[in-house]
C-alpha atoms as a PDB file:
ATOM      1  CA  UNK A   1     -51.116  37.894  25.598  1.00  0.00           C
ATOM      2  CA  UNK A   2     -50.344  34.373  26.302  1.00  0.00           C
ATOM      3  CA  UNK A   3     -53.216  33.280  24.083  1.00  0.00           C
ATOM      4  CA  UNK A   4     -52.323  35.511  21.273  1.00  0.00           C
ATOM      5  CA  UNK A   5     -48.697  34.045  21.322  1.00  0.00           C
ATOM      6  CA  UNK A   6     -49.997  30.812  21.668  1.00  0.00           C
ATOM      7  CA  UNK A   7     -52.335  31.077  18.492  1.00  0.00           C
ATOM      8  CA  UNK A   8     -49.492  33.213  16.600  1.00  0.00           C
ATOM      9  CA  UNK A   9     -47.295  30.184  16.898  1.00  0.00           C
ATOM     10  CA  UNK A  10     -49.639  27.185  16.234  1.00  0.00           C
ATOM     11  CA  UNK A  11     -50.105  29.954  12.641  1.00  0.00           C
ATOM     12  CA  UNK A  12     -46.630  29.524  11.914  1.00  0.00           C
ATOM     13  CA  UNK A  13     -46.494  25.652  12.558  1.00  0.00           C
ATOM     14  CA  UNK A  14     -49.065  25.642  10.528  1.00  0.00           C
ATOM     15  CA  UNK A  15     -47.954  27.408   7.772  1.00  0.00           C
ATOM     16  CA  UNK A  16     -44.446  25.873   7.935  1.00  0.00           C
ATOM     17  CA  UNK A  17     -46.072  21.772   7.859  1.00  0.00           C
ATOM     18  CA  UNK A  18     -48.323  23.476   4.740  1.00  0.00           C
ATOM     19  CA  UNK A  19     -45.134  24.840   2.929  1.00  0.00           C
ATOM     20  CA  UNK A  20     -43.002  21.589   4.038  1.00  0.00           C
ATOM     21  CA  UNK A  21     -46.076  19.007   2.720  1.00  0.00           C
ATOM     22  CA  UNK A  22     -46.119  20.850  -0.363  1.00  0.00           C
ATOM     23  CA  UNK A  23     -42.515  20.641  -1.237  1.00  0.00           C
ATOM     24  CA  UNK A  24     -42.385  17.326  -0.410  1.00  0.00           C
ATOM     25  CA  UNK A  25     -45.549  16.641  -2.577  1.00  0.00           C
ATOM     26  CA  UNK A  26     -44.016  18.229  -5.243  1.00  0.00           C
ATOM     27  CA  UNK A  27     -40.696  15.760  -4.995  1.00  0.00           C
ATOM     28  CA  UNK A  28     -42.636  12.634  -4.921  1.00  0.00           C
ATOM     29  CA  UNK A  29     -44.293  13.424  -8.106  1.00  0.00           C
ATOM     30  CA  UNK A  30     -41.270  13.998  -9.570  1.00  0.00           C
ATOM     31  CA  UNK A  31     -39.896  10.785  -8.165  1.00  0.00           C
ATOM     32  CA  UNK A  32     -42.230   7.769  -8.976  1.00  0.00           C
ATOM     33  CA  UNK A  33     -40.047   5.518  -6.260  1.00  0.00           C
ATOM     34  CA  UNK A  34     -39.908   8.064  -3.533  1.00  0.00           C
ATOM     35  CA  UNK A  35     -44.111   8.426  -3.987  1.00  0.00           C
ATOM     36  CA  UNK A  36     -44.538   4.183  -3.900  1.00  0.00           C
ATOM     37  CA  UNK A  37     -42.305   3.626  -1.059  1.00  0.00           C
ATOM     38  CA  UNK A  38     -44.293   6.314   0.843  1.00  0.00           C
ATOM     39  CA  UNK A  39     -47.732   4.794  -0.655  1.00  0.00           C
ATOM     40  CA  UNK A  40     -46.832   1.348   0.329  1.00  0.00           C
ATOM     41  CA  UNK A  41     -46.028   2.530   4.132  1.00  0.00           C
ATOM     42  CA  UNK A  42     -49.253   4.244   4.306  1.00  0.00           C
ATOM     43  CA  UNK A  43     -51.236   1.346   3.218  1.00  0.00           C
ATOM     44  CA  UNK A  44     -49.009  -0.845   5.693  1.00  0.00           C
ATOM     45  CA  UNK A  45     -50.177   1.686   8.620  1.00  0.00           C
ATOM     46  CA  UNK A  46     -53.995   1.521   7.634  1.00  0.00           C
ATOM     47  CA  UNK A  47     -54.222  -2.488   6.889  1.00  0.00           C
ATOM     48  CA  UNK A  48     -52.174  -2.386  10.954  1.00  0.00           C
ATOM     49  CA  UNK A  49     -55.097  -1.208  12.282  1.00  0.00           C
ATOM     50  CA  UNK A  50     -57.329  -3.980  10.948  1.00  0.00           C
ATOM     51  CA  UNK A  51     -55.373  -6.931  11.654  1.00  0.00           C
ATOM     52  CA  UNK A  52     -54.888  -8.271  14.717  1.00  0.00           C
ATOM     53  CA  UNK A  53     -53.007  -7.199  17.162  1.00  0.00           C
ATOM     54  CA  UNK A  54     -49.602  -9.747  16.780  1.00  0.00           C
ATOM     55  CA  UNK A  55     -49.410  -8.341  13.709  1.00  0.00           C
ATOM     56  CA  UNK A  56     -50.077  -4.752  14.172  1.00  0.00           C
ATOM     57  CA  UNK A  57     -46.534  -3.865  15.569  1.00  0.00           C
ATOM     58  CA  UNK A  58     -44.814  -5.387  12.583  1.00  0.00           C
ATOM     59  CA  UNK A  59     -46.724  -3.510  10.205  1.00  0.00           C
ATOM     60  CA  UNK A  60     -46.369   0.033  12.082  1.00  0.00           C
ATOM     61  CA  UNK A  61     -42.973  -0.393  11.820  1.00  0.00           C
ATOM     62  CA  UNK A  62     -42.556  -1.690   8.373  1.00  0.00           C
ATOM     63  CA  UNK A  63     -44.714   1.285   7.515  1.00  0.00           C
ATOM     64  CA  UNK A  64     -43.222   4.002   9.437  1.00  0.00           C
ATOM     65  CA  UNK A  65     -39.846   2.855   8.261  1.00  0.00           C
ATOM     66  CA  UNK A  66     -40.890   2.942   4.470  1.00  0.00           C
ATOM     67  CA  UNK A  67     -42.305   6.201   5.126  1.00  0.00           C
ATOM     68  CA  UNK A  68     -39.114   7.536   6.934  1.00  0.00           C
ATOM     69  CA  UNK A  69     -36.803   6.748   4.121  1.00  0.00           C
ATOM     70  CA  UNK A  70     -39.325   7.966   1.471  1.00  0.00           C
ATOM     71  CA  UNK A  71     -38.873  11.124   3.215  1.00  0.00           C
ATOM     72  CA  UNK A  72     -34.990  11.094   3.057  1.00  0.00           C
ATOM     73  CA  UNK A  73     -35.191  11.148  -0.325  1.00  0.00           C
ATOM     74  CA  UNK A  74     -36.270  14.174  -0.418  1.00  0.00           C
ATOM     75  CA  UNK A  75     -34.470  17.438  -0.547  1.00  0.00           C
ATOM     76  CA  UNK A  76     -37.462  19.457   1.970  1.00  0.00           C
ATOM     77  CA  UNK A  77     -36.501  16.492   4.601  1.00  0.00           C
ATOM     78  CA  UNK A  78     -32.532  16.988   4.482  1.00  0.00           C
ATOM     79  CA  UNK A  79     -33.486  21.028   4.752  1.00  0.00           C
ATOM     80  CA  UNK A  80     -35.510  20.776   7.531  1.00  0.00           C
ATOM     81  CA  UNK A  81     -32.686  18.422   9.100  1.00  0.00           C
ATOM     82  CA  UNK A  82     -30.387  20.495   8.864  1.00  0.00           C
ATOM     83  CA  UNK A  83     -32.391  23.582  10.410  1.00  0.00           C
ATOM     84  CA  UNK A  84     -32.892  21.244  13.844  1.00  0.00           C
ATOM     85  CA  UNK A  85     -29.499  20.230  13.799  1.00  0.00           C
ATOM     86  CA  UNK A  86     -28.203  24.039  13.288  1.00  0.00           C
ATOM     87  CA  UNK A  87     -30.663  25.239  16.190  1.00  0.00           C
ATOM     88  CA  UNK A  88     -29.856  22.398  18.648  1.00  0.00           C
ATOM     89  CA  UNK A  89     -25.984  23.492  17.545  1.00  0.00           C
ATOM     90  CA  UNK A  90     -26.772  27.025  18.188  1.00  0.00           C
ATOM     91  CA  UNK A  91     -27.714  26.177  22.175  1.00  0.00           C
ATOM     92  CA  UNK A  92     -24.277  24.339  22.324  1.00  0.00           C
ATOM     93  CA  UNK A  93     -21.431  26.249  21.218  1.00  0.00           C
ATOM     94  CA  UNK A  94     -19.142  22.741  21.105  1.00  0.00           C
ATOM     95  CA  UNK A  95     -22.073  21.068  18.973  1.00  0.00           C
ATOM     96  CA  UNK A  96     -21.630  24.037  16.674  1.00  0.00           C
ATOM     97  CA  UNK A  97     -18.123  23.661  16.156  1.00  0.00           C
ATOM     98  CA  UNK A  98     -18.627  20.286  15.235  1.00  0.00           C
ATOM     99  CA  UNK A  99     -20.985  20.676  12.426  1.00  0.00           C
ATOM    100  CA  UNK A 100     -18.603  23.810  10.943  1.00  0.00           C
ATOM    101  CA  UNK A 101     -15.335  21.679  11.094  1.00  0.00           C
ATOM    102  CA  UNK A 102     -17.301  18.831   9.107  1.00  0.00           C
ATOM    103  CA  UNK A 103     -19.152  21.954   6.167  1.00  0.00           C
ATOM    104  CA  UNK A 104     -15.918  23.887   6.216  1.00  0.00           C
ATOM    105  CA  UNK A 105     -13.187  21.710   6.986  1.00  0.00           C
ATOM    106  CA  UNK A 106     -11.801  23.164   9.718  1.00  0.00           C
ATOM    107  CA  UNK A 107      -9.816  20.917  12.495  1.00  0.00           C
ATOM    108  CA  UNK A 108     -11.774  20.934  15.799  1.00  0.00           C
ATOM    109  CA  UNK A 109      -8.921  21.809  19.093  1.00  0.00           C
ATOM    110  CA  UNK A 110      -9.933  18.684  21.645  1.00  0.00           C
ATOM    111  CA  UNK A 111      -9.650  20.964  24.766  1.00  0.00           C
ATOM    112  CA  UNK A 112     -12.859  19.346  25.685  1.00  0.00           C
ATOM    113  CA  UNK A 113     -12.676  16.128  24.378  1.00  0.00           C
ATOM    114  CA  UNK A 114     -13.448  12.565  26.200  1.00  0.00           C
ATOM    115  CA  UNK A 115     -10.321  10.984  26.564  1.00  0.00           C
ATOM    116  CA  UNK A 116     -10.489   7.085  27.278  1.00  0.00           C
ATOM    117  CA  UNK A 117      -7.102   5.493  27.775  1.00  0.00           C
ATOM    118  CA  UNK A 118      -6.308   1.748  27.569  1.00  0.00           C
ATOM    119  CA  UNK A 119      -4.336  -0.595  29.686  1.00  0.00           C
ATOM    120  CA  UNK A 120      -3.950  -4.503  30.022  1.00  0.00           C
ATOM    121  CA  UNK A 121      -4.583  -6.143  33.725  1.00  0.00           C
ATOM    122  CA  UNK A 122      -5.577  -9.533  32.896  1.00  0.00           C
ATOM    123  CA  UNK A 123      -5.256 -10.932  36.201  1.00  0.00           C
ATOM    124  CA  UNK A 124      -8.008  -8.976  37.665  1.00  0.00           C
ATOM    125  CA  UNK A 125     -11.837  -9.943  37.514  1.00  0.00           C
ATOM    126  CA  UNK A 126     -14.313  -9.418  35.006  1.00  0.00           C
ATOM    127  CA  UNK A 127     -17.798  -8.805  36.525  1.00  0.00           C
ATOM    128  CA  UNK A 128     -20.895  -7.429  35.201  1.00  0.00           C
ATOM    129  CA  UNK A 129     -20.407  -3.322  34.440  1.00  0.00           C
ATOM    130  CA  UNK A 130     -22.579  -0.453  33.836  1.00  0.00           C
ATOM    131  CA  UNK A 131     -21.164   2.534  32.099  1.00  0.00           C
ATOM    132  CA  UNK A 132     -23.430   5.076  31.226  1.00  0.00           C
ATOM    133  CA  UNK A 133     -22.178   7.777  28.537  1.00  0.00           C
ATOM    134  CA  UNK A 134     -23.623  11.229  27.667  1.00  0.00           C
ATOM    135  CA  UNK A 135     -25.583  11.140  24.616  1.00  0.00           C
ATOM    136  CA  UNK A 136     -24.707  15.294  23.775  1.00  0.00           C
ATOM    137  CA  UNK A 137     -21.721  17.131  24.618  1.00  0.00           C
ATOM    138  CA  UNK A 138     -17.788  16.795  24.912  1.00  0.00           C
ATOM    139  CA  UNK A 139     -16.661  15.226  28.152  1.00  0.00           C
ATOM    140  CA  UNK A 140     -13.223  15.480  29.355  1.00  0.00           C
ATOM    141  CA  UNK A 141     -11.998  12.651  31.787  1.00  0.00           C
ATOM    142  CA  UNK A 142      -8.920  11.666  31.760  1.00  0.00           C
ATOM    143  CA  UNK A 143      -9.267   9.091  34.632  1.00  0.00           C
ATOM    144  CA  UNK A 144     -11.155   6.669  31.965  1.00  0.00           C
ATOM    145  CA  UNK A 145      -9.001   3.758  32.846  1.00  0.00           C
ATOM    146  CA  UNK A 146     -10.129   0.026  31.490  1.00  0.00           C
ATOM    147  CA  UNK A 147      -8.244  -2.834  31.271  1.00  0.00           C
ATOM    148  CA  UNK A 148      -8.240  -4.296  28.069  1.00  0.00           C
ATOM    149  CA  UNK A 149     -11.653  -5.734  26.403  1.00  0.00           C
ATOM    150  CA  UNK A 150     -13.284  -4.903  23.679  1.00  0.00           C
ATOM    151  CA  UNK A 151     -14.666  -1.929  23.373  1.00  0.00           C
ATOM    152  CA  UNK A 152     -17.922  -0.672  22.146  1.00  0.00           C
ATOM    153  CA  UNK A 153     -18.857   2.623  22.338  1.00  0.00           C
ATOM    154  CA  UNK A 154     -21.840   4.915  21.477  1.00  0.00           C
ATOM    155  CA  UNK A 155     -22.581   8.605  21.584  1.00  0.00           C
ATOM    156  CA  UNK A 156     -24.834  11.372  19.798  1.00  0.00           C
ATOM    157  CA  UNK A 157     -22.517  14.233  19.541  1.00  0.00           C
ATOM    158  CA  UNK A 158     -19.312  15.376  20.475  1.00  0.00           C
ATOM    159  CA  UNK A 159     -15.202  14.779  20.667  1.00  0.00           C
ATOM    160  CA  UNK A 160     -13.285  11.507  21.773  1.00  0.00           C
ATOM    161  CA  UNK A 161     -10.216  10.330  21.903  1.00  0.00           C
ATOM    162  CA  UNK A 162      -9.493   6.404  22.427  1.00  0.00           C
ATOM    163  CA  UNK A 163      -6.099   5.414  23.428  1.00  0.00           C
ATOM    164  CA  UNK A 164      -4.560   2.191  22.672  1.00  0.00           C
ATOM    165  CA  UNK A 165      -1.189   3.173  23.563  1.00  0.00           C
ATOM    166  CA  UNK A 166      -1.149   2.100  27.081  1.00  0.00           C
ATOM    167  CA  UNK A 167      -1.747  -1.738  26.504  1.00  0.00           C
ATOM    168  CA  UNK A 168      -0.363  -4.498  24.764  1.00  0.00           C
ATOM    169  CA  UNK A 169      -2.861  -5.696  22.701  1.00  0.00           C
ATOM    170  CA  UNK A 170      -3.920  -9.461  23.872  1.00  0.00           C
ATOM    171  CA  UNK A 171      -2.942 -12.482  21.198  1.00  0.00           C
ATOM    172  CA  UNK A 172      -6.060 -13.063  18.621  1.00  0.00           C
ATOM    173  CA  UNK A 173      -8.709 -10.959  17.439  1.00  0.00           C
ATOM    174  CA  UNK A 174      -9.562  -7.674  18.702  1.00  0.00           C
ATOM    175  CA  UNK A 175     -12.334  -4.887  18.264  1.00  0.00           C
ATOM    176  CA  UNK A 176     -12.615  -1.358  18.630  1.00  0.00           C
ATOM    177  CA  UNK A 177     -16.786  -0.482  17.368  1.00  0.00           C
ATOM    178  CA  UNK A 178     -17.340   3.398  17.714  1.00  0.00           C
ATOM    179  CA  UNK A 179     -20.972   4.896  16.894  1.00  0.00           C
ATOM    180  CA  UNK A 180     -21.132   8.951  16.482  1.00  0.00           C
ATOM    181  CA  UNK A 181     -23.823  10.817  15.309  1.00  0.00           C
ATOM    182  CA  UNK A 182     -21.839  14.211  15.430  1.00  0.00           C
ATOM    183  CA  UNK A 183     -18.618  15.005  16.257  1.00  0.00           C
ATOM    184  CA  UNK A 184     -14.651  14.229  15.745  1.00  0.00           C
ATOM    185  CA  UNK A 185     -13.565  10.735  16.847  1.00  0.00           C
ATOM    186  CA  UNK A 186      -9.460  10.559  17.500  1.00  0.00           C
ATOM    187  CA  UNK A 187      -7.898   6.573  17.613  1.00  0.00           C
ATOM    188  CA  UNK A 188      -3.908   6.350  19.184  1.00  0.00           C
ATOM    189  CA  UNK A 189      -2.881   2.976  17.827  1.00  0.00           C
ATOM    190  CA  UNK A 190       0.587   1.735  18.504  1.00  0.00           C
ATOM    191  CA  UNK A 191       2.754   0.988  15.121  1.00  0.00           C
ATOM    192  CA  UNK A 192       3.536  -2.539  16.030  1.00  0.00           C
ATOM    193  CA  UNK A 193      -0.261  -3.360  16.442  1.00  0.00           C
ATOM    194  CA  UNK A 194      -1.687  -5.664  12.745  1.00  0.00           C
ATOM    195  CA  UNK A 195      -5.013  -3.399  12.833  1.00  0.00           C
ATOM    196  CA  UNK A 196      -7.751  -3.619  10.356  1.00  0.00           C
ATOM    197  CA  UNK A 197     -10.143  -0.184   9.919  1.00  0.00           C
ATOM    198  CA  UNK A 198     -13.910  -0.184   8.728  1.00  0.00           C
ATOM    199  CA  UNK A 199     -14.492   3.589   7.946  1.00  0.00           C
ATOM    200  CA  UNK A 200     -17.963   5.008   7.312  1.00  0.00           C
ATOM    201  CA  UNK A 201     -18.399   8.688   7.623  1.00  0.00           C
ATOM    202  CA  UNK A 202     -21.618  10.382   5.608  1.00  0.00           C
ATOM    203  CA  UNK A 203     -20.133  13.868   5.689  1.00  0.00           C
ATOM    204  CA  UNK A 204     -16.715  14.944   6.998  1.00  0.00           C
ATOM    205  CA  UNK A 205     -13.245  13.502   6.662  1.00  0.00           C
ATOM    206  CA  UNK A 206     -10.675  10.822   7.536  1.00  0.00           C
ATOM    207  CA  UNK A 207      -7.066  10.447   8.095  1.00  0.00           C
ATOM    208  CA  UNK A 208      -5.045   7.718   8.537  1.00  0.00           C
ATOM    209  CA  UNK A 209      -1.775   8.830   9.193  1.00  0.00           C
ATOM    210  CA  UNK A 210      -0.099  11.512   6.887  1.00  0.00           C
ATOM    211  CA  UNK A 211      -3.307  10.394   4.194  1.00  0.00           C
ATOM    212  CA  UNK A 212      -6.603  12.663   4.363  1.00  0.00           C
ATOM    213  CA  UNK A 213      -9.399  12.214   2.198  1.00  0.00           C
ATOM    214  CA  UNK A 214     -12.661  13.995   2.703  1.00  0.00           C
ATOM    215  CA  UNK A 215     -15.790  11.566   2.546  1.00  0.00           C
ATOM    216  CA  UNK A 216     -19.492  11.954   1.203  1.00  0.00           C
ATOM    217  CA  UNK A 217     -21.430   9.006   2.365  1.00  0.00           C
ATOM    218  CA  UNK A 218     -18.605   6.560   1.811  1.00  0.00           C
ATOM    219  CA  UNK A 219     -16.733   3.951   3.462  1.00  0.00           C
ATOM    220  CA  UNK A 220     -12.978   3.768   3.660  1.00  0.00           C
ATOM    221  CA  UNK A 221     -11.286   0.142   4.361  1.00  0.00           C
ATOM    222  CA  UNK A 222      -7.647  -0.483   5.041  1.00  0.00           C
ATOM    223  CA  UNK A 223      -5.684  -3.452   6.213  1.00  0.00           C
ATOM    224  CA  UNK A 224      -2.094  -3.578   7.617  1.00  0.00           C
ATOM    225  CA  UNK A 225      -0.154  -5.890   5.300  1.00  0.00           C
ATOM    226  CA  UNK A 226       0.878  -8.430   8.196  1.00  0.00           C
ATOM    227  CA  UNK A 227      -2.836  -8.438   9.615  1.00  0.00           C
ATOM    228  CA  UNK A 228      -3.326 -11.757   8.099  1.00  0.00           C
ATOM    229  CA  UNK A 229      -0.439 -13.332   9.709  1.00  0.00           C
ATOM    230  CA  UNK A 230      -0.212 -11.336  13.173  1.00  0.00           C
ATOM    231  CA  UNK A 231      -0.545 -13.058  16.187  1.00  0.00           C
ATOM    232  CA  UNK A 232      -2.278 -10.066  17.824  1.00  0.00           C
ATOM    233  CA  UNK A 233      -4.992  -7.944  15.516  1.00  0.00           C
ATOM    234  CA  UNK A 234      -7.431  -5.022  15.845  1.00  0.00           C
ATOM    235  CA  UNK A 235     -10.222  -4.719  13.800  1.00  0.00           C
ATOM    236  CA  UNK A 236     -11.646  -0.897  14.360  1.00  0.00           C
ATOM    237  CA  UNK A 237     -15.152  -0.178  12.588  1.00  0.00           C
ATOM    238  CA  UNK A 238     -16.416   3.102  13.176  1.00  0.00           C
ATOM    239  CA  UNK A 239     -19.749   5.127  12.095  1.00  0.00           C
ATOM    240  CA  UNK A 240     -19.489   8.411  11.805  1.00  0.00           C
ATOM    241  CA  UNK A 241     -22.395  10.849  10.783  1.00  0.00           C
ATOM    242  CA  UNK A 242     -21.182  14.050  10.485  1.00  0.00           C
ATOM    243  CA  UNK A 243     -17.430  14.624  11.678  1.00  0.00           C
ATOM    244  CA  UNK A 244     -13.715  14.015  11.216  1.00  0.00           C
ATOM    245  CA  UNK A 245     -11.993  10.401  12.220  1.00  0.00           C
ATOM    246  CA  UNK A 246      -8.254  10.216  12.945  1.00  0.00           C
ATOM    247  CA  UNK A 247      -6.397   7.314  12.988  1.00  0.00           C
ATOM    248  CA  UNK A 248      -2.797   7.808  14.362  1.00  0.00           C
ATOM    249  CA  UNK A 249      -0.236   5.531  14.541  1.00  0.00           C
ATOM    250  CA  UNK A 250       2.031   6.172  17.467  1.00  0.00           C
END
């Protein structure tokens, strides 16, 4: 039995790489770019394995990156994208949710969400840290305490909240950088702050205070009109994949 399952699902891998190749065969020839960036990465990947070795890393990934992006052109890539994504969302109910609210618009409740609140202790000392962060998943800690510092933060998928309103923000320039694959991103930013935001959201939405707008691979930039001349400013740039990205001023 174990065989014949085995066998009956290397036949549908099979079938489903023959079906995918042959879709995506059929967009490069109707796409002369697509086909010579995905040419040019092959030949990079066969000339890697004649030359020597220094030079056999660079050209595997030159290739492989040429051949990745000739892929995203096509339509068969984004489908087969968004099948993974919907089965890795279907073993993760919160996941899910995420990539509804972003298709239907829908706002997300942040029951679940990581909460990380700010607060200024400059007398204490700065050594060395190591925070590690779940790359999947909505985390809810509301002990998240750090004094102030830059902050640069990173995760795959799910719902955060950053907090500004517990600090005063230190004189000179400051940064908030946020990274998120999937998933809602929520930023508390005191009124009196001078803060600069750097937008980029590929599918999803953004509002900055009572403004929405609803984003297709674009990037939103606005600047307070006393940032110039502020004594303290915060510059918050923030990647978002799929998702939603609230700004409120508080």
């Amino acid at each position: 039995m174990k065989i014949k399952k085995r066998n009956k699902i290397n036949f549908l891998l099979g079938m489903f790489i023959f079906i995918f190749s042959m879709f995506v065969l059929y967009e490069f020839i109707q796409s002369i770019s697509s086909s010579l960036l995905f040419l040019s990465g092959l030949i990079l990947l066969v000339l890697g394995r004649k030359l020597l070795k220094q030079a056999q890393k660079e050209c595997y990934i030159i290739g492989g990156v040429m051949i990745a992006l000739a892929l995203l052109q096509t339509i068969s890539a984004w489908v087969v994208l968004v099948l993974m994504i919907i089965i890795i969302a279907g073993k993760n109910p919160s996941l899910f949710n995420v990539v509804r609210d972003a298709l239907f618009k829908r706002d997300q409740t942040t029951a679940d969400s990581q909460f990380i609140s700010v607060k200024l202790d400059q007398q204490r000392e700065r050594p060395i840290k190591r925070i590690r962060k779940n790359w999947f998943g909505e985390e809810k800690n509301d002990d998240d305490i750090y004094e102030w510092e830059d902050i640069n933060y990173t995760k795959v998928a799910g719902t955060s909240v950053i907090d500004l309103g517990n600090t005063i923000v230190p004189k000179g320039d400051n940064m908030v950088l946020i990274r998120k694959g999937f998933g809602n991103v929520k930023i508390l930013v005191p009124e009196e702050v001078a803060v600069s935001l750097d937008i980029s959201v590929f599918l999803g939405r953004v509002c900055i205070g009572e403004d929405e707008l609803t984003l297709n691979n674009e990037v939103i930039k606005y600047r307070a009109d006393r940032y110039d001349h502020a004594s303290r400013r915060l510059k918050v740039v923030t990647n978002v994949l799929v998702g939603q990205v609230e700004v409120i001023f508080i």
